[in-house]
PDB file of N, CA and C in Angstrom:
ATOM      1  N   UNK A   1     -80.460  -5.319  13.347  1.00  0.00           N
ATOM      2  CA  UNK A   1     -79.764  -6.431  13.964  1.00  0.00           C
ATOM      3  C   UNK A   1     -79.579  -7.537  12.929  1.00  0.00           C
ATOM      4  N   UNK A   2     -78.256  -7.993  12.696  1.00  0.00           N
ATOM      5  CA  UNK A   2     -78.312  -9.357  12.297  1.00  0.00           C
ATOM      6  C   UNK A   2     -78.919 -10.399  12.258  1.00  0.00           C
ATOM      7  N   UNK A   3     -79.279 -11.045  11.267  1.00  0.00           N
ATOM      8  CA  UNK A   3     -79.885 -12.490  11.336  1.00  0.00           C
ATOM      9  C   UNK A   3     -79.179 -13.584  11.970  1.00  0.00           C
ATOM     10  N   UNK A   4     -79.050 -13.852  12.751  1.00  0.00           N
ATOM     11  CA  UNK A   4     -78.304 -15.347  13.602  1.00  0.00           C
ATOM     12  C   UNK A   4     -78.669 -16.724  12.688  1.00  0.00           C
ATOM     13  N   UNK A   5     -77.232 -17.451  12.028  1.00  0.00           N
ATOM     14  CA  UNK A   5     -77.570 -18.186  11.212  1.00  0.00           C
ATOM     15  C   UNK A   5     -77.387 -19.590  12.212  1.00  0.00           C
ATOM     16  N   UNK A   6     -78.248 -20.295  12.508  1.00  0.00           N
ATOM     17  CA  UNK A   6     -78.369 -21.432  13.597  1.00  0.00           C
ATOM     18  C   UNK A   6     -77.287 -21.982  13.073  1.00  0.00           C
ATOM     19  N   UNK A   7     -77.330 -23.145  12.418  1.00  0.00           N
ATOM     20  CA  UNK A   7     -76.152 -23.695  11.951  1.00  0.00           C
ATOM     21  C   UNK A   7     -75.061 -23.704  12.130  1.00  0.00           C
ATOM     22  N   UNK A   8     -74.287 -22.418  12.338  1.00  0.00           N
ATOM     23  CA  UNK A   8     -73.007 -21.970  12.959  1.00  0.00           C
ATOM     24  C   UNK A   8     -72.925 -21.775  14.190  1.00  0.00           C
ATOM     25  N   UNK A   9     -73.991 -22.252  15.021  1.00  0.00           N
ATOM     26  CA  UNK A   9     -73.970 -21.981  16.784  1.00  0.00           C
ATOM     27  C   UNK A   9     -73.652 -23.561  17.222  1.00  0.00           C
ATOM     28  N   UNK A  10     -72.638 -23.017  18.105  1.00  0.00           N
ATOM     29  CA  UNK A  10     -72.231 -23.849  18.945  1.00  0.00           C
ATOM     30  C   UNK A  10     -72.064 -24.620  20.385  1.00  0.00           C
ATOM     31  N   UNK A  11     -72.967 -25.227  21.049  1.00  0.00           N
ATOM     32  CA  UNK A  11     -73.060 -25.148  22.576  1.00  0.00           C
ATOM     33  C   UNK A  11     -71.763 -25.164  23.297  1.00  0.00           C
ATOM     34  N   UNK A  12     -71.830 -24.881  24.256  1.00  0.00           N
ATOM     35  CA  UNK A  12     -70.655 -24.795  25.292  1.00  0.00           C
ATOM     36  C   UNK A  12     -70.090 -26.536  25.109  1.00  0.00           C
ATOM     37  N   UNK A  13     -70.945 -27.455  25.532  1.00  0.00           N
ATOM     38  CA  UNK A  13     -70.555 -28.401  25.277  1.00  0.00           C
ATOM     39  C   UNK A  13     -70.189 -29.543  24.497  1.00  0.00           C
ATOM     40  N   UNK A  14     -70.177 -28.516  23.121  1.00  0.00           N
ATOM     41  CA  UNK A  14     -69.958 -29.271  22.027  1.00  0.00           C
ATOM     42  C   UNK A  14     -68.704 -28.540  21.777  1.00  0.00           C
ATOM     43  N   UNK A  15     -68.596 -27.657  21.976  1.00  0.00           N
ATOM     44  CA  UNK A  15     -67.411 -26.490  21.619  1.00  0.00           C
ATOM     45  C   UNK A  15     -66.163 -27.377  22.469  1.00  0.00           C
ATOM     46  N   UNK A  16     -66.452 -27.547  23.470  1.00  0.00           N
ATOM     47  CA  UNK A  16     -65.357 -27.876  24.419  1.00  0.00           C
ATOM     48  C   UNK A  16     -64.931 -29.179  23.959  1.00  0.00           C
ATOM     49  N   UNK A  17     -65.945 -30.365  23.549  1.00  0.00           N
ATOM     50  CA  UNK A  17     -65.595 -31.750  22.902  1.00  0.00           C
ATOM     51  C   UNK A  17     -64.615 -31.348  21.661  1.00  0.00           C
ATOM     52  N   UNK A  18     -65.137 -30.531  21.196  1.00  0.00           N
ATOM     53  CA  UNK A  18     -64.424 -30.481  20.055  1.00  0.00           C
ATOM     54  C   UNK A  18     -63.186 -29.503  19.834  1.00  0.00           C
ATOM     55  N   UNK A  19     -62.836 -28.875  20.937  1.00  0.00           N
ATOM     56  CA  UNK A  19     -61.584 -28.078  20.942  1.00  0.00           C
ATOM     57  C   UNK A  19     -60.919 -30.022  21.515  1.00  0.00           C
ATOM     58  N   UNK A  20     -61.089 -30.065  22.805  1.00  0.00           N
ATOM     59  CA  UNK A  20     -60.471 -31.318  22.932  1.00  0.00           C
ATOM     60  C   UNK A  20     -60.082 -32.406  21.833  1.00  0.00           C
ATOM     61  N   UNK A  21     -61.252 -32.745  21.152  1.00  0.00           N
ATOM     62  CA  UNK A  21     -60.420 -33.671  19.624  1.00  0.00           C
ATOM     63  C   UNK A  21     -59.794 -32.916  18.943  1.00  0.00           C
ATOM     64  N   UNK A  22     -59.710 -31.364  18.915  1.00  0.00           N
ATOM     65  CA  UNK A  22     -58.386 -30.493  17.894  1.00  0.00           C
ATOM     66  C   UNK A  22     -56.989 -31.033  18.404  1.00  0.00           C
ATOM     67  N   UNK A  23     -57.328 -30.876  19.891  1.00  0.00           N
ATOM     68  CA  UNK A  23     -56.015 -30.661  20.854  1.00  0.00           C
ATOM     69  C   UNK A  23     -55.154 -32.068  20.766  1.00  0.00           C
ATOM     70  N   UNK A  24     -55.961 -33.384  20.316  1.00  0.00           N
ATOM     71  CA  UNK A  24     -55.651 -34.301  20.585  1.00  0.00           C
ATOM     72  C   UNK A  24     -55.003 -34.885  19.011  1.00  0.00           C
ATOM     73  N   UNK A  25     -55.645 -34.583  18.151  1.00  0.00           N
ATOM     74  CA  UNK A  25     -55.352 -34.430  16.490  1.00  0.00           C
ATOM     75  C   UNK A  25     -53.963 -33.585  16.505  1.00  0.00           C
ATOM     76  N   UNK A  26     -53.958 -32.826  16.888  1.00  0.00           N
ATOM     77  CA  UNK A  26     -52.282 -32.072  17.113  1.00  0.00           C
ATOM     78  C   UNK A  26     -51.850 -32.639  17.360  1.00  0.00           C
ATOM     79  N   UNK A  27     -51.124 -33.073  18.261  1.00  0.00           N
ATOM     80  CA  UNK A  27     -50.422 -33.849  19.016  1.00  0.00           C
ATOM     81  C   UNK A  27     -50.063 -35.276  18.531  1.00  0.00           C
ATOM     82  N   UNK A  28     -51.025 -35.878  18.054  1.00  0.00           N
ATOM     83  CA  UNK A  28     -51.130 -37.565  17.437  1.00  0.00           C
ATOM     84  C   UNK A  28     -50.195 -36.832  16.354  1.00  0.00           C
ATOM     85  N   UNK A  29     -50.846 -35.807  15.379  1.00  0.00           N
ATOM     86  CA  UNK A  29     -50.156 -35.330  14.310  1.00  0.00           C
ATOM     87  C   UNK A  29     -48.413 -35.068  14.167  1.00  0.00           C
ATOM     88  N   UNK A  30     -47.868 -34.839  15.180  1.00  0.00           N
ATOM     89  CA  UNK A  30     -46.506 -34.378  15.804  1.00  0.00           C
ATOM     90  C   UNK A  30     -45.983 -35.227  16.313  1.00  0.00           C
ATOM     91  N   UNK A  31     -46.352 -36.257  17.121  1.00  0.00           N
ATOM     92  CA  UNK A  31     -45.812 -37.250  17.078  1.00  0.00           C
ATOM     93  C   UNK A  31     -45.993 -38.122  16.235  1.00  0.00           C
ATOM     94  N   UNK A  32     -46.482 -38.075  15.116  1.00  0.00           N
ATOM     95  CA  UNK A  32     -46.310 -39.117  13.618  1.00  0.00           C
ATOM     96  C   UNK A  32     -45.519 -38.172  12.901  1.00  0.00           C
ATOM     97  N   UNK A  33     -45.189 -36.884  12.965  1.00  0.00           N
ATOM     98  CA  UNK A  33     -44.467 -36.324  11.474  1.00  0.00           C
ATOM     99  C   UNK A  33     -45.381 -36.072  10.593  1.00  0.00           C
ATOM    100  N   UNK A  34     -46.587 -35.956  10.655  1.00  0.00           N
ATOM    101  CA  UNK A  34     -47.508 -35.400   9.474  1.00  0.00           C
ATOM    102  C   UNK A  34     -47.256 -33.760   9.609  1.00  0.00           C
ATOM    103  N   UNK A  35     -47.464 -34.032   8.257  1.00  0.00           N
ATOM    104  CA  UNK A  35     -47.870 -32.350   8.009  1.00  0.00           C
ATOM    105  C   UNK A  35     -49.505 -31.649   8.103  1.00  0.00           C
ATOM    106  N   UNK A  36     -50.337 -30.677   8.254  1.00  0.00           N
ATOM    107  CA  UNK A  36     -51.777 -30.578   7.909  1.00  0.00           C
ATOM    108  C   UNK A  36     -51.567 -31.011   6.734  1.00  0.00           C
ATOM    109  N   UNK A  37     -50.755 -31.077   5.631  1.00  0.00           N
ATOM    110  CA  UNK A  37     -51.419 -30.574   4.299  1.00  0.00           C
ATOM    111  C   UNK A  37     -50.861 -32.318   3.975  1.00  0.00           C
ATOM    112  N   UNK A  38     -50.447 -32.941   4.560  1.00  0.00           N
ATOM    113  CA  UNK A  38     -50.692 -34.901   4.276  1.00  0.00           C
ATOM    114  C   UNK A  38     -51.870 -34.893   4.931  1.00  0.00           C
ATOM    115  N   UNK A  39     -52.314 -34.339   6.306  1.00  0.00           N
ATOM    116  CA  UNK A  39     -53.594 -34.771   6.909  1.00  0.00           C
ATOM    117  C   UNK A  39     -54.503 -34.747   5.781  1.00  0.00           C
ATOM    118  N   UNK A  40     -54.540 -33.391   5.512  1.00  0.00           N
ATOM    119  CA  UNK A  40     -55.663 -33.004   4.253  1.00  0.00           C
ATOM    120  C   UNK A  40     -56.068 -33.756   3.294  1.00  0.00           C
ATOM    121  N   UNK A  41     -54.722 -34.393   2.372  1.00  0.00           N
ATOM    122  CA  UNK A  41     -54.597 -35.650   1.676  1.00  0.00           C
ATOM    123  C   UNK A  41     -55.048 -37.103   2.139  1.00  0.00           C
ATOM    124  N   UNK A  42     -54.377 -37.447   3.217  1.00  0.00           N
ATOM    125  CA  UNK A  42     -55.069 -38.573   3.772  1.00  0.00           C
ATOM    126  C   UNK A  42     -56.547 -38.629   3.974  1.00  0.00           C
ATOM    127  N   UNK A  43     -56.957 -37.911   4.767  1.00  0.00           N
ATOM    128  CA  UNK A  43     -58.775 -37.717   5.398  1.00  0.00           C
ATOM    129  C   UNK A  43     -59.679 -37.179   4.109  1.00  0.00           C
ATOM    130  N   UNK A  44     -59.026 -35.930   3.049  1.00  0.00           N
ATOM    131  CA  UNK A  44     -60.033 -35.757   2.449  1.00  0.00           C
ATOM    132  C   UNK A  44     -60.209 -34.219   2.614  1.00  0.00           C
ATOM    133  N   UNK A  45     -60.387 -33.715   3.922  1.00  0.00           N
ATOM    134  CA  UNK A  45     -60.579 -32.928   4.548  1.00  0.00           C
ATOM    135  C   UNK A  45     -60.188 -31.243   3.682  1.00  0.00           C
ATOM    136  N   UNK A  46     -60.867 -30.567   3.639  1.00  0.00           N
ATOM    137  CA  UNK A  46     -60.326 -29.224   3.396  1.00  0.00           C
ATOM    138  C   UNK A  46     -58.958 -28.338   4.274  1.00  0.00           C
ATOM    139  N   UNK A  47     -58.406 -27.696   3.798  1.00  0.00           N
ATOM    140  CA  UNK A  47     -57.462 -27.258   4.929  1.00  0.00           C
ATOM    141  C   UNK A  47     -58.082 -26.148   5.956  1.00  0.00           C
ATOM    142  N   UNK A  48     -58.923 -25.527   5.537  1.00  0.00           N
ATOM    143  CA  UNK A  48     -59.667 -24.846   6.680  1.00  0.00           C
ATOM    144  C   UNK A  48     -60.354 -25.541   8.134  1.00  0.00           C
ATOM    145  N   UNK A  49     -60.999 -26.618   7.138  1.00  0.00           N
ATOM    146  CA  UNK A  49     -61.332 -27.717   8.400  1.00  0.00           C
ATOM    147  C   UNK A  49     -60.369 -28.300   9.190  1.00  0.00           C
ATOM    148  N   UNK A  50     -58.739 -28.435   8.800  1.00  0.00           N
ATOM    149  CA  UNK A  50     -57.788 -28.495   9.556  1.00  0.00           C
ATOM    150  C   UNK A  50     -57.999 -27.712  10.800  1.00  0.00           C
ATOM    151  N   UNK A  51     -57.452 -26.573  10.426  1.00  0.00           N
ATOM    152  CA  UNK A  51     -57.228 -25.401  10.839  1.00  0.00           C
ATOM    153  C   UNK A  51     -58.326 -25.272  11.876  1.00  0.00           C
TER     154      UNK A  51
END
């Protein structure tokens, strides 16, 4: 059996907060005309962490 690496677990209710701030980051994003890859630039952010 696999080792379960904690770190990468996610509760139900953190999962769901945080699909909600994706959902909401879209949207702000589309209605400004950004691209991910200005987001990326602006924030810093990796593009996976976009994604």
């Amino acid at each position: 059996m696999a080792k379960r690496d904690l770190h990468n677990v996610l509760f139900p209710k953190q999962r769901k907060i945080l699909t909600h701030f994706g959902e909401d980051l879209l949207l702000a994003m589309k209605r400004r005309g950004f691209t991910k890859k200005l987001l990326c630039e602006r924030t810093g952010f990796d593009h996976k962490t976009v994604n």
